[in-house]
N, C-alpha and C. Protein backbone atom coordinates (compact mmCIF):
# COMPACT_ATOMS: atom_id res chain seq x y z
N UNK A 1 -4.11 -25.59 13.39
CA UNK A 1 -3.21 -25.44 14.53
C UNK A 1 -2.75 -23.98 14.59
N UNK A 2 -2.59 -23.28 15.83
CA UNK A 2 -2.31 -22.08 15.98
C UNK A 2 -0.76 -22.23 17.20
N UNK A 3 -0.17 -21.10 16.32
CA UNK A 3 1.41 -21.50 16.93
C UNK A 3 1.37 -20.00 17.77
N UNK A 4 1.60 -19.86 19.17
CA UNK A 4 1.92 -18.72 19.58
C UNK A 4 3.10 -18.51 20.44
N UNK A 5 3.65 -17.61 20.24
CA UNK A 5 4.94 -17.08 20.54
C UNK A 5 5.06 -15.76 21.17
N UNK A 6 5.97 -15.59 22.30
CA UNK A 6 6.25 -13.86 22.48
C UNK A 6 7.21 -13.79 21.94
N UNK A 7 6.93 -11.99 21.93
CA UNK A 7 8.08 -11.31 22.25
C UNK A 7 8.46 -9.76 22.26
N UNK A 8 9.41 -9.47 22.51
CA UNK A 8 9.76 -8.05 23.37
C UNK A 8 9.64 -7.34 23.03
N UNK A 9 9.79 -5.38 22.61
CA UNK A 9 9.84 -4.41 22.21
C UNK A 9 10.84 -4.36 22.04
N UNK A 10 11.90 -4.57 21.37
CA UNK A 10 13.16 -4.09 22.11
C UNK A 10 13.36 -2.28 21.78
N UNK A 11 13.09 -1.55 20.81
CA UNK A 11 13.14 -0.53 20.76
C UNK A 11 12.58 -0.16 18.73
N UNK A 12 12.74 1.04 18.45
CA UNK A 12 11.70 1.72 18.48
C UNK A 12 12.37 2.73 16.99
N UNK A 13 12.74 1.78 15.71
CA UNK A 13 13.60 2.93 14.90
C UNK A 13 12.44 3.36 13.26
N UNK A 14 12.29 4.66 13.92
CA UNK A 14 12.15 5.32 12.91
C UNK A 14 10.27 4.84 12.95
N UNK A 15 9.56 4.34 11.81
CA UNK A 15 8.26 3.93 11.73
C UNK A 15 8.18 2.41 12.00
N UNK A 16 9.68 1.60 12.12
CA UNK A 16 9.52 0.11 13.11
C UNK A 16 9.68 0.15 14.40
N UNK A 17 9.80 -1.36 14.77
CA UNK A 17 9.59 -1.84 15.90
C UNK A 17 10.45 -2.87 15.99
N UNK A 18 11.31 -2.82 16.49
CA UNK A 18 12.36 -4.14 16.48
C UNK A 18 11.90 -4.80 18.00
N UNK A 19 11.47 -6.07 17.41
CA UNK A 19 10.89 -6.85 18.44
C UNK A 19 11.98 -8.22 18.62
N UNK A 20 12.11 -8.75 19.49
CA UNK A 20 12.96 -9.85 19.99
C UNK A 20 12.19 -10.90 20.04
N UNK A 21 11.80 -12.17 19.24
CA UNK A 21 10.94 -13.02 18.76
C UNK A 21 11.12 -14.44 19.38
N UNK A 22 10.51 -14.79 20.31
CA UNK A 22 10.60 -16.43 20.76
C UNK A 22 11.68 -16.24 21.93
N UNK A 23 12.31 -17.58 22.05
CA UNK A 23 13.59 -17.70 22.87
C UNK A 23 14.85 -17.79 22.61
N UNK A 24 15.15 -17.59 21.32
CA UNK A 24 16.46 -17.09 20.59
C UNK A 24 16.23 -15.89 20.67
N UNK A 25 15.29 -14.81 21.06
CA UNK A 25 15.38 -13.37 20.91
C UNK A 25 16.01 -13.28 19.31
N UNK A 26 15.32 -14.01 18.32
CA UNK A 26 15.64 -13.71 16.61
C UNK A 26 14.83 -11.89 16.70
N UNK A 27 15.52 -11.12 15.92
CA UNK A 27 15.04 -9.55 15.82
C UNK A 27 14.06 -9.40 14.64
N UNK A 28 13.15 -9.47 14.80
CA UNK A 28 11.75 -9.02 13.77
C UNK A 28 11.77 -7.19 13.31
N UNK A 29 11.63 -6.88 12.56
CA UNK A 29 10.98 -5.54 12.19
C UNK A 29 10.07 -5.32 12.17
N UNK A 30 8.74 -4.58 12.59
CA UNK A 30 7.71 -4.75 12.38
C UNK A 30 7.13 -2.76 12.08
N UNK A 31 6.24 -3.01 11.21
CA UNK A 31 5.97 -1.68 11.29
C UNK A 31 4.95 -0.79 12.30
N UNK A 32 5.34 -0.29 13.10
CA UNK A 32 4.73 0.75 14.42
C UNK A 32 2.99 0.58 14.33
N UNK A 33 2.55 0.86 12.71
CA UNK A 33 1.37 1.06 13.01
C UNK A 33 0.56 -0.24 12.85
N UNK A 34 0.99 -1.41 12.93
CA UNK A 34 0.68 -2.87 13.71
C UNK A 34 0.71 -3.20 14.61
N UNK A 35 1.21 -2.38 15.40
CA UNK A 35 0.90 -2.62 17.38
C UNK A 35 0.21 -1.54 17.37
N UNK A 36 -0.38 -2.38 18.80
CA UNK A 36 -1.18 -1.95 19.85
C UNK A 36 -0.74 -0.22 19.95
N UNK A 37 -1.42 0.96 19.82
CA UNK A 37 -0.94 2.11 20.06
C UNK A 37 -0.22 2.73 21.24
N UNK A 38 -0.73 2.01 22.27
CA UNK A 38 0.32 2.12 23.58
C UNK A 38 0.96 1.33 23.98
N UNK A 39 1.69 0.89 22.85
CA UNK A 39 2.84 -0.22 23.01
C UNK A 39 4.27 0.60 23.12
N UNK A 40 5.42 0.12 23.86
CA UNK A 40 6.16 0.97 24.53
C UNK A 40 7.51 0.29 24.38
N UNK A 41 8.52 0.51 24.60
CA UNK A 41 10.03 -0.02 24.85
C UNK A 41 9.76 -0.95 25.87
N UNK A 42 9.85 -2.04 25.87
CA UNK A 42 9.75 -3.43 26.96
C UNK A 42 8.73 -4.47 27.16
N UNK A 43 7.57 -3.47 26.41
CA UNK A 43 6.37 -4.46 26.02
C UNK A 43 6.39 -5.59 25.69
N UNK A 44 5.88 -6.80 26.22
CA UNK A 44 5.66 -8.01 25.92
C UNK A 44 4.34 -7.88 25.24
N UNK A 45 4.74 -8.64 23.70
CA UNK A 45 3.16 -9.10 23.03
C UNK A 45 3.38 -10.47 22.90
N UNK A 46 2.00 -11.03 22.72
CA UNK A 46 1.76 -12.67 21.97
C UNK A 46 1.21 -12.63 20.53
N UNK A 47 1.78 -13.29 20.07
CA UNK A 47 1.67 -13.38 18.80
C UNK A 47 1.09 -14.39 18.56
N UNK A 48 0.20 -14.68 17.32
CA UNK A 48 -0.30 -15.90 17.07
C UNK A 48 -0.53 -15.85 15.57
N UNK A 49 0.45 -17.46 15.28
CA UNK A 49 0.61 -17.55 13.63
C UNK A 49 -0.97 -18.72 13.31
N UNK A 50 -1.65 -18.49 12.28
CA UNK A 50 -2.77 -19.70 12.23
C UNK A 50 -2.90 -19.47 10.57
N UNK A 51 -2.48 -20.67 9.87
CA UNK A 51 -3.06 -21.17 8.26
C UNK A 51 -4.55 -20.19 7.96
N UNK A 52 -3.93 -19.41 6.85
CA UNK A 52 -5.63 -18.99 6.53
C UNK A 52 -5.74 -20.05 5.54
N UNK A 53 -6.81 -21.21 5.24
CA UNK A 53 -6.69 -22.36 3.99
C UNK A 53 -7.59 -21.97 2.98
N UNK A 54 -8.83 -20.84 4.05
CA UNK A 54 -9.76 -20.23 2.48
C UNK A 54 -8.54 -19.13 1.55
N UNK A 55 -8.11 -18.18 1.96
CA UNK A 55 -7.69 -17.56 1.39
C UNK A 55 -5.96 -18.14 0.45
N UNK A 56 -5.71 -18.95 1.02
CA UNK A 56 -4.83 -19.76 0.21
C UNK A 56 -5.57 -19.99 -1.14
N UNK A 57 -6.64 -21.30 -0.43
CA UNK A 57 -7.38 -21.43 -1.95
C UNK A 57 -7.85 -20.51 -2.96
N UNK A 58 -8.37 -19.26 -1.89
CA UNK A 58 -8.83 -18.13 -3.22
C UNK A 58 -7.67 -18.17 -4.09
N UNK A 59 -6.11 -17.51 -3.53
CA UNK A 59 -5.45 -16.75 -4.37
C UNK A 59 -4.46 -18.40 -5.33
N UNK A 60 -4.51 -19.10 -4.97
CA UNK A 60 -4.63 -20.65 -5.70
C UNK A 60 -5.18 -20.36 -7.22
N UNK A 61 -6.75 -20.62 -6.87
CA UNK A 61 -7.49 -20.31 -8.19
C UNK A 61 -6.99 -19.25 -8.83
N UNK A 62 -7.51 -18.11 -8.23
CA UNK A 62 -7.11 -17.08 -9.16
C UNK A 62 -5.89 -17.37 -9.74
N UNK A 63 -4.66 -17.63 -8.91
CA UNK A 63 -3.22 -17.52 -10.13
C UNK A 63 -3.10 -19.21 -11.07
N UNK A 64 -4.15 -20.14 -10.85
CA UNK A 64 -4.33 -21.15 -11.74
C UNK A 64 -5.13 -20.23 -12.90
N UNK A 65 -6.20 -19.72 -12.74
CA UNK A 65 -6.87 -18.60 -13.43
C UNK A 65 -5.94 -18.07 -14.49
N UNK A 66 -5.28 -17.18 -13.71
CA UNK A 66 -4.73 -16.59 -15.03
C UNK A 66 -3.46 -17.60 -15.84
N UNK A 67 -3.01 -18.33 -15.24
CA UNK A 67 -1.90 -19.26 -16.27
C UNK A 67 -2.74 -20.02 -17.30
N UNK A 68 -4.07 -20.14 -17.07
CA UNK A 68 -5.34 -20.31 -18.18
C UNK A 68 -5.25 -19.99 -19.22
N UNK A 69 -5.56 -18.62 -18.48
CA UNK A 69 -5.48 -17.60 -19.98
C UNK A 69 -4.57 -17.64 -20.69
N UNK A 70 -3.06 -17.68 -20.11
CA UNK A 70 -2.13 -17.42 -20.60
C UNK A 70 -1.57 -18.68 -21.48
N UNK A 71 -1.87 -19.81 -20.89
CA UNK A 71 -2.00 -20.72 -21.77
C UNK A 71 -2.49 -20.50 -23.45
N UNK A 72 -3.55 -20.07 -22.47
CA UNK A 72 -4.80 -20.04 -24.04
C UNK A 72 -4.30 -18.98 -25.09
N UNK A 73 -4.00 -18.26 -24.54
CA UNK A 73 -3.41 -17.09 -25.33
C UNK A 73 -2.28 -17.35 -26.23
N UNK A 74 -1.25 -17.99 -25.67
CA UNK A 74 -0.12 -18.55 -26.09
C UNK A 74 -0.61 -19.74 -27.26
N UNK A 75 -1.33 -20.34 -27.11
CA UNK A 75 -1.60 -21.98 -28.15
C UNK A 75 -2.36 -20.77 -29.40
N UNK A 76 -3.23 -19.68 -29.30
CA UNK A 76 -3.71 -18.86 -30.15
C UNK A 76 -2.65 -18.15 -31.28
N UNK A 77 -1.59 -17.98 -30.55
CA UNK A 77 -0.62 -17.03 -31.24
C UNK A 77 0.59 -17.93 -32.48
C-alpha cells in the first residue's frame, strides 16, 4: 500500500525546507538538497510513503547476524 500526501513549502531556513505536511499543516524539516531543484516558497509537492519489505528483511538478517556472533562470542568467554 502506498500512502500519499501533500504538502507546502512553507519557507526556506538555512540548508532546510520547512514544509507544511497533510491537512493539519504538521511542519516537516526537510533537507534542500531532497527537492526538486526548482522548488520555491509555495510549492506544492506529493509525497509518497511505500514499505520497502526487501530491504527490511536485508537489514533484519544482518542485525539477527550479528547478535549470532555475539552470542557466540559471549557462551566462548
Amino acid at each position: 500500500m502506498v500512502v500519499k500526501i501533500k504538502a507546502v513549502i512553507d519557507r526556506f531556513e538555512g540548508e532546510y525546507a520547512v514544509l507544511l505536511v497533510g491537512d493539519q499543516g504538521t511542519h516537516m524539516d526537510v533537507p534542500r538538497e531532497l527537492l526538486p531543484g526548482e522548488a520555491s516558497e509555495g510549492d506544492w509537492l506529493k509525497i509518497n510513503f511505500e514499505l520497502d519489505r526487501e530491504e527490511t528483511n536485508r537489514k533484519k538478517k544482518r542485525i539477527e547476524g550479528k547478535l549470532d556472533k555475539l552470542k557466540k562470542k559471549h557462551k566462548k568467554d
